[in-house]
N, C-alpha and C. Protein backbone atom coordinates (compact mmCIF):
# COMPACT_ATOMS: atom_id res chain seq x y z
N UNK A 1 0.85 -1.17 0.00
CA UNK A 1 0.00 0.00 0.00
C UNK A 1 0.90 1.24 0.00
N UNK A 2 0.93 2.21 -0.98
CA UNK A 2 1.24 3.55 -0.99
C UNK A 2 0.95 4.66 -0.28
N UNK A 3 1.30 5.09 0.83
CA UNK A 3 1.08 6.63 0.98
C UNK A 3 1.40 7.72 0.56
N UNK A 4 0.30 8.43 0.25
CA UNK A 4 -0.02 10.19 -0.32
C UNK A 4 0.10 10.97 0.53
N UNK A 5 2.15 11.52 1.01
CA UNK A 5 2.12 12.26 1.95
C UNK A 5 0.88 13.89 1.02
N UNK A 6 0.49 14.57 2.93
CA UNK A 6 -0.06 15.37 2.45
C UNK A 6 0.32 16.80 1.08
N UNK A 7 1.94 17.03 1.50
CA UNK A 7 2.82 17.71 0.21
C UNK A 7 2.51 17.48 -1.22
N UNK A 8 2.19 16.03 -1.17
CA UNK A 8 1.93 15.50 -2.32
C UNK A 8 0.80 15.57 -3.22
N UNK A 9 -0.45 15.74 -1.60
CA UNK A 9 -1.51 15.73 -2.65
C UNK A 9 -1.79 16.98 -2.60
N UNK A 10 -1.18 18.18 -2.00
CA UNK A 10 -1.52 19.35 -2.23
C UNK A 10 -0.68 20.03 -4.13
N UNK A 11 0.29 19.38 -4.11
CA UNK A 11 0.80 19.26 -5.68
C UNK A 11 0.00 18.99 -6.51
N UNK A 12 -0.72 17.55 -6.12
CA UNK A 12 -1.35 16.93 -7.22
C UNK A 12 -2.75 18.03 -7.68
N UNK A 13 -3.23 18.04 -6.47
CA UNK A 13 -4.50 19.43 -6.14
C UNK A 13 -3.89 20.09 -6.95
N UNK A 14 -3.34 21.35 -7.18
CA UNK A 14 -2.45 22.42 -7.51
C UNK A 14 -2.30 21.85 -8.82
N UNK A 15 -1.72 21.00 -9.66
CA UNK A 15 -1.66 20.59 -10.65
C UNK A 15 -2.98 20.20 -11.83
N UNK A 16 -3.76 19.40 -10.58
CA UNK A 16 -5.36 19.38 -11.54
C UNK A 16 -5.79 20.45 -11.68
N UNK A 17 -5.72 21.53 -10.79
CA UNK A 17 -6.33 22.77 -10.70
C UNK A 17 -5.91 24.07 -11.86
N UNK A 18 -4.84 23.61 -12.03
CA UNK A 18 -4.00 24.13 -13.05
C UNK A 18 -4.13 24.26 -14.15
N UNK A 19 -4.78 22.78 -14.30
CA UNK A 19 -5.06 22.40 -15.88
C UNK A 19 -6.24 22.51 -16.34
N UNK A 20 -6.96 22.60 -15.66
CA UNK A 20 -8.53 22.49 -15.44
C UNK A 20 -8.44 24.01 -16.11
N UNK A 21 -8.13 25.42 -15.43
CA UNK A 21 -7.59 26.55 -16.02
C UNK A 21 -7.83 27.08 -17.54
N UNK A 22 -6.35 26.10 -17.73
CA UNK A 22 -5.78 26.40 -18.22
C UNK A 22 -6.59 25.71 -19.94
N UNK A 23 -7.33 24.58 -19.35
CA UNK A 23 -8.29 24.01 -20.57
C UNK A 23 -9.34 24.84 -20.69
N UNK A 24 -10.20 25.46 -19.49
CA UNK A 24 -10.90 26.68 -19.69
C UNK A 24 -10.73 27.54 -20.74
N UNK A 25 -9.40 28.24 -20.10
CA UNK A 25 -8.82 29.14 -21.11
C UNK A 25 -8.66 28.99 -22.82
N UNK A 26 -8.12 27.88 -22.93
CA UNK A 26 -7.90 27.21 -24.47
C UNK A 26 -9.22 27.58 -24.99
N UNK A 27 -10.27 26.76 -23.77
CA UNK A 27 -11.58 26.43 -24.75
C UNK A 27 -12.46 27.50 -24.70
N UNK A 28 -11.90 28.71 -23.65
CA UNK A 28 -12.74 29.96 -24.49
C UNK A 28 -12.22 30.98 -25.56
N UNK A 29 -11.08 30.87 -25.95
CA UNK A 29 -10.29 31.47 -27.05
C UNK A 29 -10.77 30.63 -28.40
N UNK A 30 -10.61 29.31 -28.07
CA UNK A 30 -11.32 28.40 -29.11
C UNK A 30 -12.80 29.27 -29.42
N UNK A 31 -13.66 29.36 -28.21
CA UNK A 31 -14.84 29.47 -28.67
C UNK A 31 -14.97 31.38 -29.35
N UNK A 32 -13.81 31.99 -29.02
CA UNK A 32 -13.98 33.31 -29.45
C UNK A 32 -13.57 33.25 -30.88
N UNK A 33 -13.04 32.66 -31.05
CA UNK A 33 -12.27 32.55 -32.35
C UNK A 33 -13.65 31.83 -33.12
N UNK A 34 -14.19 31.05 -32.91
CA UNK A 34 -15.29 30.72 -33.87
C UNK A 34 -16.33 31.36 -33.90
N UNK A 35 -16.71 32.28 -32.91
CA UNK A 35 -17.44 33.26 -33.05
C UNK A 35 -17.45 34.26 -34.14
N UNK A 36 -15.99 34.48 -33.92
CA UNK A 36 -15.60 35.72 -34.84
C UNK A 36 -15.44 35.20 -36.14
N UNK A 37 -14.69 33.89 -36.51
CA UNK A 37 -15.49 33.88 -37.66
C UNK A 37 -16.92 33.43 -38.76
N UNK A 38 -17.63 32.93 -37.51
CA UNK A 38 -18.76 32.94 -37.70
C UNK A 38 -19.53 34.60 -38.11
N UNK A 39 -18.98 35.84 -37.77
CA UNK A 39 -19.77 36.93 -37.76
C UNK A 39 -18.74 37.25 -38.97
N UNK A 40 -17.77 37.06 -39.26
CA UNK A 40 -16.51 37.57 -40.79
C UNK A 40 -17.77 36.94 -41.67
N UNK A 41 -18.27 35.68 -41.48
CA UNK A 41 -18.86 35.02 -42.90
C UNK A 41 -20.28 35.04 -43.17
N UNK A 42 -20.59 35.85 -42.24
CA UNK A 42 -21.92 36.72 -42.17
C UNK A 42 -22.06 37.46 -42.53
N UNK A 43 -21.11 38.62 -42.23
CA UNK A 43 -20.74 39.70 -42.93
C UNK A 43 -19.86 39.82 -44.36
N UNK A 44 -19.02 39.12 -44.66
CA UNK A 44 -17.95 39.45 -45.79
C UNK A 44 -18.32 38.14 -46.74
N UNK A 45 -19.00 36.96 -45.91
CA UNK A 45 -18.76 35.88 -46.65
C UNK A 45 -17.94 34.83 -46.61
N UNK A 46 -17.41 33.55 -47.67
CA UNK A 46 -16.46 33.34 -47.19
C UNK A 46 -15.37 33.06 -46.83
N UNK A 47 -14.80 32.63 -45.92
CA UNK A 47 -13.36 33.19 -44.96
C UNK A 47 -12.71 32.39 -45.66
N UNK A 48 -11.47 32.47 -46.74
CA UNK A 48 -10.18 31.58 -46.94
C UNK A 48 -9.37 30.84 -45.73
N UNK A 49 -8.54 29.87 -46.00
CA UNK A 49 -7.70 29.15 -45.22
C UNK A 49 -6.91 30.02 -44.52
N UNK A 50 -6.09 30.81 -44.97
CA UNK A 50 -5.17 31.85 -44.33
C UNK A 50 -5.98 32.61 -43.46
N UNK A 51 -6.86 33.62 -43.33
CA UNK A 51 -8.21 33.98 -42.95
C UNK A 51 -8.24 33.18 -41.51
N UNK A 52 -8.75 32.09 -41.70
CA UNK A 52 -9.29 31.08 -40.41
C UNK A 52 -8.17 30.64 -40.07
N UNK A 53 -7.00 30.26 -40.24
CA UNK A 53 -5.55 29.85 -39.76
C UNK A 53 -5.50 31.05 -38.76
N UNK A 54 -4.69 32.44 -39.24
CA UNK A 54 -4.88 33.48 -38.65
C UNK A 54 -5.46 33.72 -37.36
N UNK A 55 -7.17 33.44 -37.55
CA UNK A 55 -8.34 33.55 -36.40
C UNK A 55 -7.86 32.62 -35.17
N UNK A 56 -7.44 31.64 -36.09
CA UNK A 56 -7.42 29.87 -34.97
C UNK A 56 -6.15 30.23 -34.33
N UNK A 57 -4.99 30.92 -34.86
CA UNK A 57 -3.49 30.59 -33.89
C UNK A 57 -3.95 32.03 -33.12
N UNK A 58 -4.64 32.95 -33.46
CA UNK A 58 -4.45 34.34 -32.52
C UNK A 58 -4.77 33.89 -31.02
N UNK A 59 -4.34 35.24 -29.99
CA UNK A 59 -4.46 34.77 -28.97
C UNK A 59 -6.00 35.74 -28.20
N UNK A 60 -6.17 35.38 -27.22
CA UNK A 60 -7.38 35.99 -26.31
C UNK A 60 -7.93 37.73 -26.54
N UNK A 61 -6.70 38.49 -26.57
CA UNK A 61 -6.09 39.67 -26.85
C UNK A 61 -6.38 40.24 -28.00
N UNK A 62 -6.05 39.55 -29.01
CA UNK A 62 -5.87 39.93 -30.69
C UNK A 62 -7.96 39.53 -31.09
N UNK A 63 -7.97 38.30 -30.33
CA UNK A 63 -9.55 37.90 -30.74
C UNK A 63 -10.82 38.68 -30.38
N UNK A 64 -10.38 39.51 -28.97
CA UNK A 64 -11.35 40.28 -28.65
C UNK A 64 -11.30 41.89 -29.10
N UNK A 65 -9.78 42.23 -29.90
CA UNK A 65 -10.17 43.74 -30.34
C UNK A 65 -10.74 43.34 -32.21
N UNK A 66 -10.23 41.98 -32.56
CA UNK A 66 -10.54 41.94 -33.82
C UNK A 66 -12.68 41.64 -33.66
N UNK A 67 -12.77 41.17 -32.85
CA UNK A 67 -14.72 41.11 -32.48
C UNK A 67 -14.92 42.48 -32.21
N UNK A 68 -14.22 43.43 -31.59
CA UNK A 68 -14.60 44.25 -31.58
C UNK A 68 -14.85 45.86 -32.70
N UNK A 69 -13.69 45.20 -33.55
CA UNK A 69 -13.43 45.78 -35.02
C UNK A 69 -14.60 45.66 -35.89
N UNK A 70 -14.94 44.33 -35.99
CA UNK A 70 -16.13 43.97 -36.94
C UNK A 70 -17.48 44.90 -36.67
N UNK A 71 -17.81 45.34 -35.76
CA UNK A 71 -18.72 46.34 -35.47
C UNK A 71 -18.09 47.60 -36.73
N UNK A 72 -17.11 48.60 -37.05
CA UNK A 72 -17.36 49.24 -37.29
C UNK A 72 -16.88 49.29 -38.87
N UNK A 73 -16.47 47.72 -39.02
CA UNK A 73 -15.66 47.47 -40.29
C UNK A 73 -16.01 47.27 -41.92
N UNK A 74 -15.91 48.15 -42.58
CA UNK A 74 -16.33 48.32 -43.55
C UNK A 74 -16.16 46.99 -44.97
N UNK A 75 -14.46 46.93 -44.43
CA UNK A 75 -13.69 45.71 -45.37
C UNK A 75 -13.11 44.74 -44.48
N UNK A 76 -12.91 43.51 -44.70
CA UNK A 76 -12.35 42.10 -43.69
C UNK A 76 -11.39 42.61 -43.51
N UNK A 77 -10.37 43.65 -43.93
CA UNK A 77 -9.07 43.79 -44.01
C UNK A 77 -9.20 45.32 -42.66
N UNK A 78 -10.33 45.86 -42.38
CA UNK A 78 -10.46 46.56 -41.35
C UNK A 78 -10.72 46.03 -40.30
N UNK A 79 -11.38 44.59 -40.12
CA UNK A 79 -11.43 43.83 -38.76
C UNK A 79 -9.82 43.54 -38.41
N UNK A 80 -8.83 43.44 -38.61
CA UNK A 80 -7.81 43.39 -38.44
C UNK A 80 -7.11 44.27 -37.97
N UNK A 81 -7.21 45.51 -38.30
CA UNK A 81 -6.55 46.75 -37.82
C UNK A 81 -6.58 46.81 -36.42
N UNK A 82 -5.54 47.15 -35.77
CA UNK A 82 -5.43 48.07 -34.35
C UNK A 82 -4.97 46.59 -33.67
């Protein structure tokens, strides 16, 4: 039989907790990113490979001023700016 000094399972805690996070995180950038181009191909039509590559590697940061671009964006190439 193994014992789980307590050090240990406060790591292990700390570690699930971590990831748990950190998959959050992934999976709401994931979900911003398909948002946004769900509203590009609403608006412009649609989105080329480069386009959605672009959307998919950006980060949390870049995804929420480019959603916020599309509000005043005339051309796909103005959701990008700033």
């Amino acid at each position: 039989m193994s014992y789980v000094m307590i050090a240990e399972r406060r790591g292990i805690a700390k570690g699930l907790e971590q990831g748990l996070e950190q998959g959050l995180e992934q999976g709401q950038v994931k979900g911003q990113a398909d948002l946004l181009l769900r509203q590009i191909q609403r608006r412009f039509g649609a989105v080329d490979a480069a386009v959605e590559q672009r959307i998919r590697a950006a980060g949390a940061d870049d995804l929420e001023t480019w959603s916020l671009n599309i509000v005043d964006a005339t051309t796909l190439e103005d959701v990008f700016r700033g």
